[in-house]
PDB file of N, CA and C in Angstrom:
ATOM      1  N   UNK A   1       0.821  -1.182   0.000  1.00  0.00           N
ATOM      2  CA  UNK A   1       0.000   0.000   0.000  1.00  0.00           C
ATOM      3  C   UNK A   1       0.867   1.248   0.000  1.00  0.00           C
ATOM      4  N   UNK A   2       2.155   1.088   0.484  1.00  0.00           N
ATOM      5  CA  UNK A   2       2.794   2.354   0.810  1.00  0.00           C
ATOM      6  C   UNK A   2       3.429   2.686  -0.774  1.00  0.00           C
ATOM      7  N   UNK A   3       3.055   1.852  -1.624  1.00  0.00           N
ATOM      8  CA  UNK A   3       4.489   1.921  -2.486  1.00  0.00           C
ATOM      9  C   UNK A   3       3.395   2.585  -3.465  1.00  0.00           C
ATOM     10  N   UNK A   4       2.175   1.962  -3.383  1.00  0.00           N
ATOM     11  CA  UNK A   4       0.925   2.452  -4.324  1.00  0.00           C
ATOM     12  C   UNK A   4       1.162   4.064  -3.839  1.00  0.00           C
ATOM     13  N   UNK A   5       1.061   4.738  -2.885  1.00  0.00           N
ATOM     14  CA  UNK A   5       1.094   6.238  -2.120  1.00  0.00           C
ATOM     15  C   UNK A   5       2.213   6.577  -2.508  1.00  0.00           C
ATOM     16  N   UNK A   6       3.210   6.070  -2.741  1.00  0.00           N
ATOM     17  CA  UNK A   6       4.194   6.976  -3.373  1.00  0.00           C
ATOM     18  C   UNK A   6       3.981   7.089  -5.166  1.00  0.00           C
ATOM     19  N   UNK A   7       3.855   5.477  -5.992  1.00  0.00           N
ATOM     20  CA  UNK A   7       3.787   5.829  -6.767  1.00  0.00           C
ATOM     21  C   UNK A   7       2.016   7.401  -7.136  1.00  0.00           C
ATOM     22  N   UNK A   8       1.624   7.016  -6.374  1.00  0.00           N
ATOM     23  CA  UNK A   8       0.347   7.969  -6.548  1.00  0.00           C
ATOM     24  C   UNK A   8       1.236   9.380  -6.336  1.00  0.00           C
ATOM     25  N   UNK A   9       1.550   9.464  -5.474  1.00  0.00           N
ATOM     26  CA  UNK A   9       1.627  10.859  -4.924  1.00  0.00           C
ATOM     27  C   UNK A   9       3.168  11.634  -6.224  1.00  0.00           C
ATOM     28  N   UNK A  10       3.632  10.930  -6.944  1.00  0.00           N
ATOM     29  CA  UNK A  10       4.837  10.868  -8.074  1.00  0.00           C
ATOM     30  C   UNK A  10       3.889  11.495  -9.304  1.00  0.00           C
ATOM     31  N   UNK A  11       2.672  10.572  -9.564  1.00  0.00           N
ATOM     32  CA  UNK A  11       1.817  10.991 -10.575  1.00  0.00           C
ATOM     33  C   UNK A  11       0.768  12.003 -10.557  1.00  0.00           C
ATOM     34  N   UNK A  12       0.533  12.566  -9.467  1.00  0.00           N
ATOM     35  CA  UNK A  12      -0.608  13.147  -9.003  1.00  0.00           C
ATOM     36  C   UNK A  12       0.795  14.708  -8.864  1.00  0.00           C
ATOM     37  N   UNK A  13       0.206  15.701 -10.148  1.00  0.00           N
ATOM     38  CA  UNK A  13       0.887  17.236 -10.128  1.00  0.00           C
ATOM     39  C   UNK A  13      -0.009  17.834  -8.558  1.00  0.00           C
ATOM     40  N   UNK A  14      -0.751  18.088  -8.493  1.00  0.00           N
ATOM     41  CA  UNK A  14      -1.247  19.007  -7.539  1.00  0.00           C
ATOM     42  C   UNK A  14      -0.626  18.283  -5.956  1.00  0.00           C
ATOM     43  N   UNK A  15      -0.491  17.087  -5.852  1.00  0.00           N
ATOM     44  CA  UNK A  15      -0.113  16.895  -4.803  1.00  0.00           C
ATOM     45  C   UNK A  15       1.574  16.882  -4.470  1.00  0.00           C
ATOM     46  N   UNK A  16       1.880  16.475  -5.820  1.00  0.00           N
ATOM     47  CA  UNK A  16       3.437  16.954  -6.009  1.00  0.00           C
ATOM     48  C   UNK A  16       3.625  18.849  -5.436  1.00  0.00           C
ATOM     49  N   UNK A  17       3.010  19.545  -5.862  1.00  0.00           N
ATOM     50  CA  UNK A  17       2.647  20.845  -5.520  1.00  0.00           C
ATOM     51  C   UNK A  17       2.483  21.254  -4.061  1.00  0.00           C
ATOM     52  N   UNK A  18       1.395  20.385  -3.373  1.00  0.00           N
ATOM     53  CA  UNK A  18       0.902  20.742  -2.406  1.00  0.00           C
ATOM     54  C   UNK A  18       2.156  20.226  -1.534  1.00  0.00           C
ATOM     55  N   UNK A  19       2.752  19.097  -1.806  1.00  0.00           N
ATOM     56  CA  UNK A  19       3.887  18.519  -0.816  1.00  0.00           C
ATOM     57  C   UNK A  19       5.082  19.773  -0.654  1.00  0.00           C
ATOM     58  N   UNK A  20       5.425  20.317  -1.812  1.00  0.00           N
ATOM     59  CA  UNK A  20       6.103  21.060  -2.309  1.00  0.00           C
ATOM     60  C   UNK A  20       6.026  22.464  -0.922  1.00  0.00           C
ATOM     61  N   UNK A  21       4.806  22.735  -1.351  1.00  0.00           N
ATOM     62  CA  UNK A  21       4.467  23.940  -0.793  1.00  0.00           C
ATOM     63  C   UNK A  21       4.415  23.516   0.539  1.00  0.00           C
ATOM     64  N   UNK A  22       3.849  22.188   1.419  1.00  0.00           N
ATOM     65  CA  UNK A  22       4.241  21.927   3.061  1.00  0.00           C
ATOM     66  C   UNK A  22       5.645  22.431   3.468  1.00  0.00           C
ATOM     67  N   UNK A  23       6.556  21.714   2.329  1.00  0.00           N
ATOM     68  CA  UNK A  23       7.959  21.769   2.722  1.00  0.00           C
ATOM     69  C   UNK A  23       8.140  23.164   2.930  1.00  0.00           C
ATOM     70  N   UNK A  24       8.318  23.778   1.981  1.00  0.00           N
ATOM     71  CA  UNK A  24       8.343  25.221   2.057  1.00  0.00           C
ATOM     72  C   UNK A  24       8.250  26.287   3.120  1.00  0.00           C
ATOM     73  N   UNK A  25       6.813  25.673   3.309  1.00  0.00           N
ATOM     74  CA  UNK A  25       6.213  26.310   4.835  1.00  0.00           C
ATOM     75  C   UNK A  25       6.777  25.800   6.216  1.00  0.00           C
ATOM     76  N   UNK A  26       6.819  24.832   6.192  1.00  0.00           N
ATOM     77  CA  UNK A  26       7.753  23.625   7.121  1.00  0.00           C
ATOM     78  C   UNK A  26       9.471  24.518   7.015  1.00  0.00           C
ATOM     79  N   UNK A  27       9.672  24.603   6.282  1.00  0.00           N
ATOM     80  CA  UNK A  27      11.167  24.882   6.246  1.00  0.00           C
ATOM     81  C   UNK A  27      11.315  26.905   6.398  1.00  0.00           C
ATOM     82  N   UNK A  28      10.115  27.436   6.172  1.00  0.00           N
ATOM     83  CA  UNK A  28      10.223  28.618   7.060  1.00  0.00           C
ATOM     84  C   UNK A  28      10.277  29.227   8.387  1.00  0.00           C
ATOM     85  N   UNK A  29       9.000  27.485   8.636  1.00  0.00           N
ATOM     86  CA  UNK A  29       8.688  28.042  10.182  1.00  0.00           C
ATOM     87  C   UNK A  29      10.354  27.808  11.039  1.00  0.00           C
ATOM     88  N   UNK A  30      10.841  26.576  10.226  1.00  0.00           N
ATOM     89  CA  UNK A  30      12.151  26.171  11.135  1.00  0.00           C
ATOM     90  C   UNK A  30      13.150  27.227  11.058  1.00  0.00           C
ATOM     91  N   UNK A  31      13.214  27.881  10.047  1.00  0.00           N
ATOM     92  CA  UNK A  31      13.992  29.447   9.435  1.00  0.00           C
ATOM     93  C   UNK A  31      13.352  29.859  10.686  1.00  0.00           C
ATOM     94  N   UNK A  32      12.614  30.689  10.673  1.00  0.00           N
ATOM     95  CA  UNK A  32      11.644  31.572  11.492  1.00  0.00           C
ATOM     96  C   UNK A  32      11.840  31.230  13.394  1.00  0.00           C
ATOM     97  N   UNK A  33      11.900  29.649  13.543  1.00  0.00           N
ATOM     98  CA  UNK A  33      12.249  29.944  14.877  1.00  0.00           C
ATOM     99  C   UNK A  33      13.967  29.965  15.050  1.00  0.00           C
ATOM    100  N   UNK A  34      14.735  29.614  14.011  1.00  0.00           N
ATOM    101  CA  UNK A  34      16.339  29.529  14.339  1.00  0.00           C
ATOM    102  C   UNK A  34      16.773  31.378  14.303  1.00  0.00           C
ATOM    103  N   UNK A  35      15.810  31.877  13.550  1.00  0.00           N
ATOM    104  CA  UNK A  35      16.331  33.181  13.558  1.00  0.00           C
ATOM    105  C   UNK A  35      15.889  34.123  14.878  1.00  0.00           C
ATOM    106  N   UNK A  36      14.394  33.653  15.662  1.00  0.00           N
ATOM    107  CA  UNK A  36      14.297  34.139  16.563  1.00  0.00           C
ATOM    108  C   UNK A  36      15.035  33.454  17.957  1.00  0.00           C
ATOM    109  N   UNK A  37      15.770  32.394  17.581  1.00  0.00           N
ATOM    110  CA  UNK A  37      16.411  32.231  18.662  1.00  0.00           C
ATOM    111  C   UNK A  37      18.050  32.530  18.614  1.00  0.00           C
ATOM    112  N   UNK A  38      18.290  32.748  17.728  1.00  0.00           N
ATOM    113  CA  UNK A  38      19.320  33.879  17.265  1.00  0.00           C
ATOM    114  C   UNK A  38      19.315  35.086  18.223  1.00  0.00           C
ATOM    115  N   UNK A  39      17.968  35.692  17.735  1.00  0.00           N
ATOM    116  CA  UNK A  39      18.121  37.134  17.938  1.00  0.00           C
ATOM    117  C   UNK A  39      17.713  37.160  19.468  1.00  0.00           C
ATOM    118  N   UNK A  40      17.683  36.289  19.884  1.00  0.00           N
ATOM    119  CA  UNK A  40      16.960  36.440  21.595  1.00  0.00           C
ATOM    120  C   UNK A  40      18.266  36.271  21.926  1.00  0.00           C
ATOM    121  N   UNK A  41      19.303  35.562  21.393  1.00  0.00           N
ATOM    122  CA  UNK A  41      20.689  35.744  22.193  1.00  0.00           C
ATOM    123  C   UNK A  41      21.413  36.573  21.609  1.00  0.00           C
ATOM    124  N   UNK A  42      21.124  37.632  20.820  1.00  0.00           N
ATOM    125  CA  UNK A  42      21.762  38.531  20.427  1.00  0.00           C
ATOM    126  C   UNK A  42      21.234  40.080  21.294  1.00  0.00           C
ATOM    127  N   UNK A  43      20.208  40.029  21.564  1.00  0.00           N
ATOM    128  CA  UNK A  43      19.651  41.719  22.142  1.00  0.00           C
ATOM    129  C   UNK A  43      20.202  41.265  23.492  1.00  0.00           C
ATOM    130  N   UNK A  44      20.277  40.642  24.455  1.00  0.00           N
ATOM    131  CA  UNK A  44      21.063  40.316  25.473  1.00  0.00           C
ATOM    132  C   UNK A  44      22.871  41.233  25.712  1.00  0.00           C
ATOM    133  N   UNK A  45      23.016  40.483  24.322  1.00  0.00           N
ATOM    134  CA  UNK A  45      24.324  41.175  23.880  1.00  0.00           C
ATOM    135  C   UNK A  45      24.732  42.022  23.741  1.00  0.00           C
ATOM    136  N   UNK A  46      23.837  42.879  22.750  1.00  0.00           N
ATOM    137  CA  UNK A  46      23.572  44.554  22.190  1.00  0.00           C
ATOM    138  C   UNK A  46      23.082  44.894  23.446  1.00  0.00           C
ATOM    139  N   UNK A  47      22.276  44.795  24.149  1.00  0.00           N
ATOM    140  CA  UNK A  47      22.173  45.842  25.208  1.00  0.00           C
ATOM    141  C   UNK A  47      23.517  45.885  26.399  1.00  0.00           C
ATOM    142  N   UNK A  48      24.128  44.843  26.475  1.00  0.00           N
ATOM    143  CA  UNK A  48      25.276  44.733  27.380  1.00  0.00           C
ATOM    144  C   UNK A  48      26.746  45.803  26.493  1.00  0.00           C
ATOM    145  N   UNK A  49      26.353  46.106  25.932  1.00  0.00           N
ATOM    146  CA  UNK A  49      27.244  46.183  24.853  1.00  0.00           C
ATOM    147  C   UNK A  49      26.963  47.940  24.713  1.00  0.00           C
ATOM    148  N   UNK A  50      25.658  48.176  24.459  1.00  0.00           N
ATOM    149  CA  UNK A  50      25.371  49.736  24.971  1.00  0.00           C
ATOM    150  C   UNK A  50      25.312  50.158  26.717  1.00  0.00           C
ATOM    151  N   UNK A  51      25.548  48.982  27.437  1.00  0.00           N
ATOM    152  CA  UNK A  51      24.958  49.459  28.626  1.00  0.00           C
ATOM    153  C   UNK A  51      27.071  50.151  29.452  1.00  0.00           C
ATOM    154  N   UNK A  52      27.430  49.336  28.533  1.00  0.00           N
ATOM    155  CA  UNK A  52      28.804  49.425  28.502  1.00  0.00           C
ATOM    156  C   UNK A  52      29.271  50.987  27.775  1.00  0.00           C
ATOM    157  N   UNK A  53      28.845  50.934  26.678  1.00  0.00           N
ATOM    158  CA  UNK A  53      29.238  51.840  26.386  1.00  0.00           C
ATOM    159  C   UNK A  53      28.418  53.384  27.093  1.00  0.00           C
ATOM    160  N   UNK A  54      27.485  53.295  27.058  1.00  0.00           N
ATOM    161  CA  UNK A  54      26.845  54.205  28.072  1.00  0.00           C
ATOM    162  C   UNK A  54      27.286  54.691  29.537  1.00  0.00           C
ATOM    163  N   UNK A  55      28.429  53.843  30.226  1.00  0.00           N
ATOM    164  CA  UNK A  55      29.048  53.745  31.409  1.00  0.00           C
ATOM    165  C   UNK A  55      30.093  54.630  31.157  1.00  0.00           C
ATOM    166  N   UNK A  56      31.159  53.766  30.455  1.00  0.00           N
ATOM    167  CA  UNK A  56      31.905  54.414  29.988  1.00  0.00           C
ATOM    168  C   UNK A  56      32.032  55.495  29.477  1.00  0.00           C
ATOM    169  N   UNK A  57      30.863  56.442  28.633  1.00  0.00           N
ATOM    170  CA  UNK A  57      30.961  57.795  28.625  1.00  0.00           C
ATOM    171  C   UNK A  57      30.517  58.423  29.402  1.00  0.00           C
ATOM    172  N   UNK A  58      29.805  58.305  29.962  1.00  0.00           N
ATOM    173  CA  UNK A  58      29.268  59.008  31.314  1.00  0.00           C
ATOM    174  C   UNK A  58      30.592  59.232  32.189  1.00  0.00           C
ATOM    175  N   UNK A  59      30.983  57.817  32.345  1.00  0.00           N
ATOM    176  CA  UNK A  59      32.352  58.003  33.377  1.00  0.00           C
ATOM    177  C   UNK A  59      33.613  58.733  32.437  1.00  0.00           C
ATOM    178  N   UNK A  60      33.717  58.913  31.752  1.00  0.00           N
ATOM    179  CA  UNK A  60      34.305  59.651  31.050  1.00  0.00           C
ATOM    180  C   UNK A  60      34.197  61.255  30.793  1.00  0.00           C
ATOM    181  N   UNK A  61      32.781  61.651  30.583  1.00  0.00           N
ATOM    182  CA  UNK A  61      32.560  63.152  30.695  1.00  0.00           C
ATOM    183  C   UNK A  61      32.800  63.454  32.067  1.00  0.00           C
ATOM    184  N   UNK A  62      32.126  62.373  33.177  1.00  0.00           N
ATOM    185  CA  UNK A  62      32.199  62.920  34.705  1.00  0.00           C
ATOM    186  C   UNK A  62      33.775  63.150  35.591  1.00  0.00           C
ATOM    187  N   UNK A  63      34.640  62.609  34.734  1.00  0.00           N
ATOM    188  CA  UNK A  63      35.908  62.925  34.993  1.00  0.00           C
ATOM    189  C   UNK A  63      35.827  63.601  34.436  1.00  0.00           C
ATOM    190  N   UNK A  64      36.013  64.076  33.508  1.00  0.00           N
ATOM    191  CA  UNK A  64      36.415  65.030  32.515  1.00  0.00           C
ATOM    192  C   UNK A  64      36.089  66.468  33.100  1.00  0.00           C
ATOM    193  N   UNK A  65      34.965  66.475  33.529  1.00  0.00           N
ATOM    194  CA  UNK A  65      34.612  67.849  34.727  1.00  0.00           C
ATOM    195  C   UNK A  65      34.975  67.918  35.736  1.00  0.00           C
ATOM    196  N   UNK A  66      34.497  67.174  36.688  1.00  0.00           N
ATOM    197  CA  UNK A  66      35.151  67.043  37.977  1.00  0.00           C
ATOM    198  C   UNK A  66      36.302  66.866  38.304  1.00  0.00           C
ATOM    199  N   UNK A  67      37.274  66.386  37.799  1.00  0.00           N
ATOM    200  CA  UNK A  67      38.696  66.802  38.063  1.00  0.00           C
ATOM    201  C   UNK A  67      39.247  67.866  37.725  1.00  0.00           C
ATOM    202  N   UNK A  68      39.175  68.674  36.366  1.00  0.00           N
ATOM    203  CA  UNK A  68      39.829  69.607  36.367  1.00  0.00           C
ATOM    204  C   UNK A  68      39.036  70.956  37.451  1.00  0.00           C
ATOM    205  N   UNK A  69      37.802  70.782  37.821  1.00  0.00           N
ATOM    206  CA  UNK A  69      36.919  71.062  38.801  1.00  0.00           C
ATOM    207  C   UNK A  69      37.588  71.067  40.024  1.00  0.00           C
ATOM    208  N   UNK A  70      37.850  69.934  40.741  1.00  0.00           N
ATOM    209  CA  UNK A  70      38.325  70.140  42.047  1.00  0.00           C
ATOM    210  C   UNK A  70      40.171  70.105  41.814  1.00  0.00           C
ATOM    211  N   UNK A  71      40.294  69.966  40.761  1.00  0.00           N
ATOM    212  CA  UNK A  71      41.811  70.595  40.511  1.00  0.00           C
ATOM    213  C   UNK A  71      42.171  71.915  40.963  1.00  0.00           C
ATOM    214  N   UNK A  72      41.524  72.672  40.502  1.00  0.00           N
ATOM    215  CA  UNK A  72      41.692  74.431  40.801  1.00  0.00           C
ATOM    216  C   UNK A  72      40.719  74.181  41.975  1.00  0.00           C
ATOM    217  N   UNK A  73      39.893  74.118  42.292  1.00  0.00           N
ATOM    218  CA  UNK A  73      39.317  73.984  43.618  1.00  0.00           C
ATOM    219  C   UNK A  73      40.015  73.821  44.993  1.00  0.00           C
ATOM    220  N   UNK A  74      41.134  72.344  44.580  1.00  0.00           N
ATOM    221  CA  UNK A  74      42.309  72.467  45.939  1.00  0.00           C
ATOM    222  C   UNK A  74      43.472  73.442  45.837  1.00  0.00           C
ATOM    223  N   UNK A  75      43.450  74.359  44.556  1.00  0.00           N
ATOM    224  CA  UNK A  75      44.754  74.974  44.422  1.00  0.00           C
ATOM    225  C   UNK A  75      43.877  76.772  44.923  1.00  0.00           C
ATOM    226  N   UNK A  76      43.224  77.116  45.123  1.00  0.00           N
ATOM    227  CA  UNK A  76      42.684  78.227  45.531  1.00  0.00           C
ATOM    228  C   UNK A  76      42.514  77.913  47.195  1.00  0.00           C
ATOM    229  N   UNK A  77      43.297  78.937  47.711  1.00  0.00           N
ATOM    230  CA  UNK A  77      43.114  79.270  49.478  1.00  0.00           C
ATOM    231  C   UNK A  77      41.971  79.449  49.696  1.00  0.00           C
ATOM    232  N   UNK A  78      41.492  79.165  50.663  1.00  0.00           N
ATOM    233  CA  UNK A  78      40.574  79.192  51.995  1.00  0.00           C
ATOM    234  C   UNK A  78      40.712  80.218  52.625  1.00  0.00           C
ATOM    235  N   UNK A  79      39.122  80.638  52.876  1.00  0.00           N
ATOM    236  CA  UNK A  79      39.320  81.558  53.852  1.00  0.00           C
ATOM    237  C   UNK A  79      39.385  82.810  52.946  1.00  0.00           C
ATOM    238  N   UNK A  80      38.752  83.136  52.176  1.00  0.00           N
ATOM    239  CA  UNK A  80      38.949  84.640  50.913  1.00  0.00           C
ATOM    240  C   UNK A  80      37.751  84.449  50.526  1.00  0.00           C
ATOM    241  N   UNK A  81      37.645  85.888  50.312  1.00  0.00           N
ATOM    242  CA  UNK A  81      36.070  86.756  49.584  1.00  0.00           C
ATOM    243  C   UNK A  81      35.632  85.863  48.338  1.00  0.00           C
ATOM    244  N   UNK A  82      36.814  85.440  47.767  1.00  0.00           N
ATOM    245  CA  UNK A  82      36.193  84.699  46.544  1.00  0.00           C
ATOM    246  C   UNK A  82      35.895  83.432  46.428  1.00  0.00           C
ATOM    247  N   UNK A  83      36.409  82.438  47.626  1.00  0.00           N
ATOM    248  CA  UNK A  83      35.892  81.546  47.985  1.00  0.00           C
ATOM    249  C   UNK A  83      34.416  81.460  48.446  1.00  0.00           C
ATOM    250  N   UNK A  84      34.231  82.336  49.692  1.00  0.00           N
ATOM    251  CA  UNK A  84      33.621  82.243  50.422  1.00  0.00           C
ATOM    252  C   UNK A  84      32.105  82.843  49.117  1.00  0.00           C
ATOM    253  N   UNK A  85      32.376  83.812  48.180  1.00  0.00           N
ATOM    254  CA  UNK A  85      31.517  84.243  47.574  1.00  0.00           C
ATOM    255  C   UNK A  85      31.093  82.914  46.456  1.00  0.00           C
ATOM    256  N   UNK A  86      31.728  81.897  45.985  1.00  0.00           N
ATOM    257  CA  UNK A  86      31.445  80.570  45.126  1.00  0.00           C
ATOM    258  C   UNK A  86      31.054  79.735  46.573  1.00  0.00           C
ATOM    259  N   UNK A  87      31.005  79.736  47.338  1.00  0.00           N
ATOM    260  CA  UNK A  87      30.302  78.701  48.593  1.00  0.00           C
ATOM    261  C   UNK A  87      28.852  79.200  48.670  1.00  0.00           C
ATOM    262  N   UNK A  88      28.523  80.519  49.001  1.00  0.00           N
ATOM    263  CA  UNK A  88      27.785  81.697  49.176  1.00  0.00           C
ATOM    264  C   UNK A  88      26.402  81.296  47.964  1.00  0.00           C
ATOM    265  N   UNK A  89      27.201  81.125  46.425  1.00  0.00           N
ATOM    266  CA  UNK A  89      26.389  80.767  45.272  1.00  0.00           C
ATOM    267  C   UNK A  89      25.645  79.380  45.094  1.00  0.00           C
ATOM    268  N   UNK A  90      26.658  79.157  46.130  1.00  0.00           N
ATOM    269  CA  UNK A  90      26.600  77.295  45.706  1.00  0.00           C
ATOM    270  C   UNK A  90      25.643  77.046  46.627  1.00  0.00           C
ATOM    271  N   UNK A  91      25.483  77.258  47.673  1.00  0.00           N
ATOM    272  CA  UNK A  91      23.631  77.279  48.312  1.00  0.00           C
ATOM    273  C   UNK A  91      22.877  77.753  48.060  1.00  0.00           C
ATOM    274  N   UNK A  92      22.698  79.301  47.587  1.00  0.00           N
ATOM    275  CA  UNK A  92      21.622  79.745  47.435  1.00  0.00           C
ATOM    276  C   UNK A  92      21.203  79.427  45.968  1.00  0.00           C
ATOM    277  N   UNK A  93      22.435  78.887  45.253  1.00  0.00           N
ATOM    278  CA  UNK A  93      21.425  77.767  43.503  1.00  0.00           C
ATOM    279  C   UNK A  93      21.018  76.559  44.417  1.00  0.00           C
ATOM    280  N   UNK A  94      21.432  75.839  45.229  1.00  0.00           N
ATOM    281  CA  UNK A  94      20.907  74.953  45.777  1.00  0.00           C
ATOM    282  C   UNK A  94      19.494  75.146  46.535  1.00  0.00           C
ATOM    283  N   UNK A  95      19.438  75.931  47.089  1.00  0.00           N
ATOM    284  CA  UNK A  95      18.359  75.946  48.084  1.00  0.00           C
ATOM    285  C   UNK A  95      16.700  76.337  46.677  1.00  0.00           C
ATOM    286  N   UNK A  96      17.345  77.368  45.716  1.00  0.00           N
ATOM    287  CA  UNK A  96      16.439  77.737  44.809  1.00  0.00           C
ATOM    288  C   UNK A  96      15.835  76.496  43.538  1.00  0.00           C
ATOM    289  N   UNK A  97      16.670  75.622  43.567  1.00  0.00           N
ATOM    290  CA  UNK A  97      16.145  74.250  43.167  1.00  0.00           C
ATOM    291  C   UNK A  97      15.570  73.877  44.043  1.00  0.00           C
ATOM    292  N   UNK A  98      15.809  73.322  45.365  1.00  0.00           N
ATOM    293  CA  UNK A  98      14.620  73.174  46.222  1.00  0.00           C
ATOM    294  C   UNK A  98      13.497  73.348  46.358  1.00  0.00           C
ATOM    295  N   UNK A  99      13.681  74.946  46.489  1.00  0.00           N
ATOM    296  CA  UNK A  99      12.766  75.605  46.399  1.00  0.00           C
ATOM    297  C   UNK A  99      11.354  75.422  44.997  1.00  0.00           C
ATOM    298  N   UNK A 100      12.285  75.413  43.723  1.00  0.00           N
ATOM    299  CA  UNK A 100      11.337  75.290  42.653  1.00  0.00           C
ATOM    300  C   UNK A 100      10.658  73.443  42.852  1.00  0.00           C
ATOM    301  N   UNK A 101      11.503  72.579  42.662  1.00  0.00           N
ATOM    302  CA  UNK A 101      11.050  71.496  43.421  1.00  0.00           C
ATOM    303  C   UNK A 101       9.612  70.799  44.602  1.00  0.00           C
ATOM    304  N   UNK A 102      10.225  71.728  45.251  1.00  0.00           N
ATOM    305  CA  UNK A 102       8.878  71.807  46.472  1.00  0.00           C
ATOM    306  C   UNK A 102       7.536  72.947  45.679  1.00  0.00           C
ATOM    307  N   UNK A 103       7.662  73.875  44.684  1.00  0.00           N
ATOM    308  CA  UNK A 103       6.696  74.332  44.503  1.00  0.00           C
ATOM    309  C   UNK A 103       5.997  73.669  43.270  1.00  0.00           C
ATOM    310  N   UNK A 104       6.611  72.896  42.553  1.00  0.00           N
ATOM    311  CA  UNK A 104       5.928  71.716  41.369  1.00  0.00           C
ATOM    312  C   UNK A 104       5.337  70.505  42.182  1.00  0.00           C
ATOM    313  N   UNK A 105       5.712  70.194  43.553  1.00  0.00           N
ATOM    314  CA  UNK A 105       5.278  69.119  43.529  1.00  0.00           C
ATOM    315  C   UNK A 105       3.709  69.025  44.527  1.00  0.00           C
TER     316      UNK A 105
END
């Protein structure tokens, strides 16, 4: 019987066709999940990969200010009008963020 089903299915165009076209579909879906399991171990990657690079410039601009920042910061004396007048600024921008802060919320 099996050999009758093949020779049938050899002579028979539309089912030659239709087999044709299973495979096809059959062999996308297997495309279709190898590529999404690809890409599920790939965005893992890419985001480790920006989360890295995102570190790294951050830590990079934040040196980049803050040291030459408290560079001249330890090289200026204590105890002078012009100190005391950048201390003087440096709370009252602080306190006025506060301030706007507490009045949005």
């Amino acid at each position: 019987m099996s050999s009758e089903s093949v020779s049938t299915t050899s002579t028979d165009p539309l089912k030659a066709v239709a087999d044709a076209l299973d495979a096809a579909a059959q062999a996308a879906k297997d495309g279709a999940e190898d590529a999404r399991a690809a890409a599920s171990s790939a965005i893992p990657a890419a985001g480790q990969f920006l989360t890295n690079l995102l570190y790294k410039t951050c830590y990079g601009v934040s040196y980049g200010v803050v040291f030459p920042t408290m560079f001249v910061a330890k090289s200026i004396p204590k105890d002078n009008a012009f100190v005391n007048g950048i201390i003087d600024g440096a709370h009252a921008a602080q306190d006025m963020v506060a301030e706007m802060k507490n009045k949005n919320s």
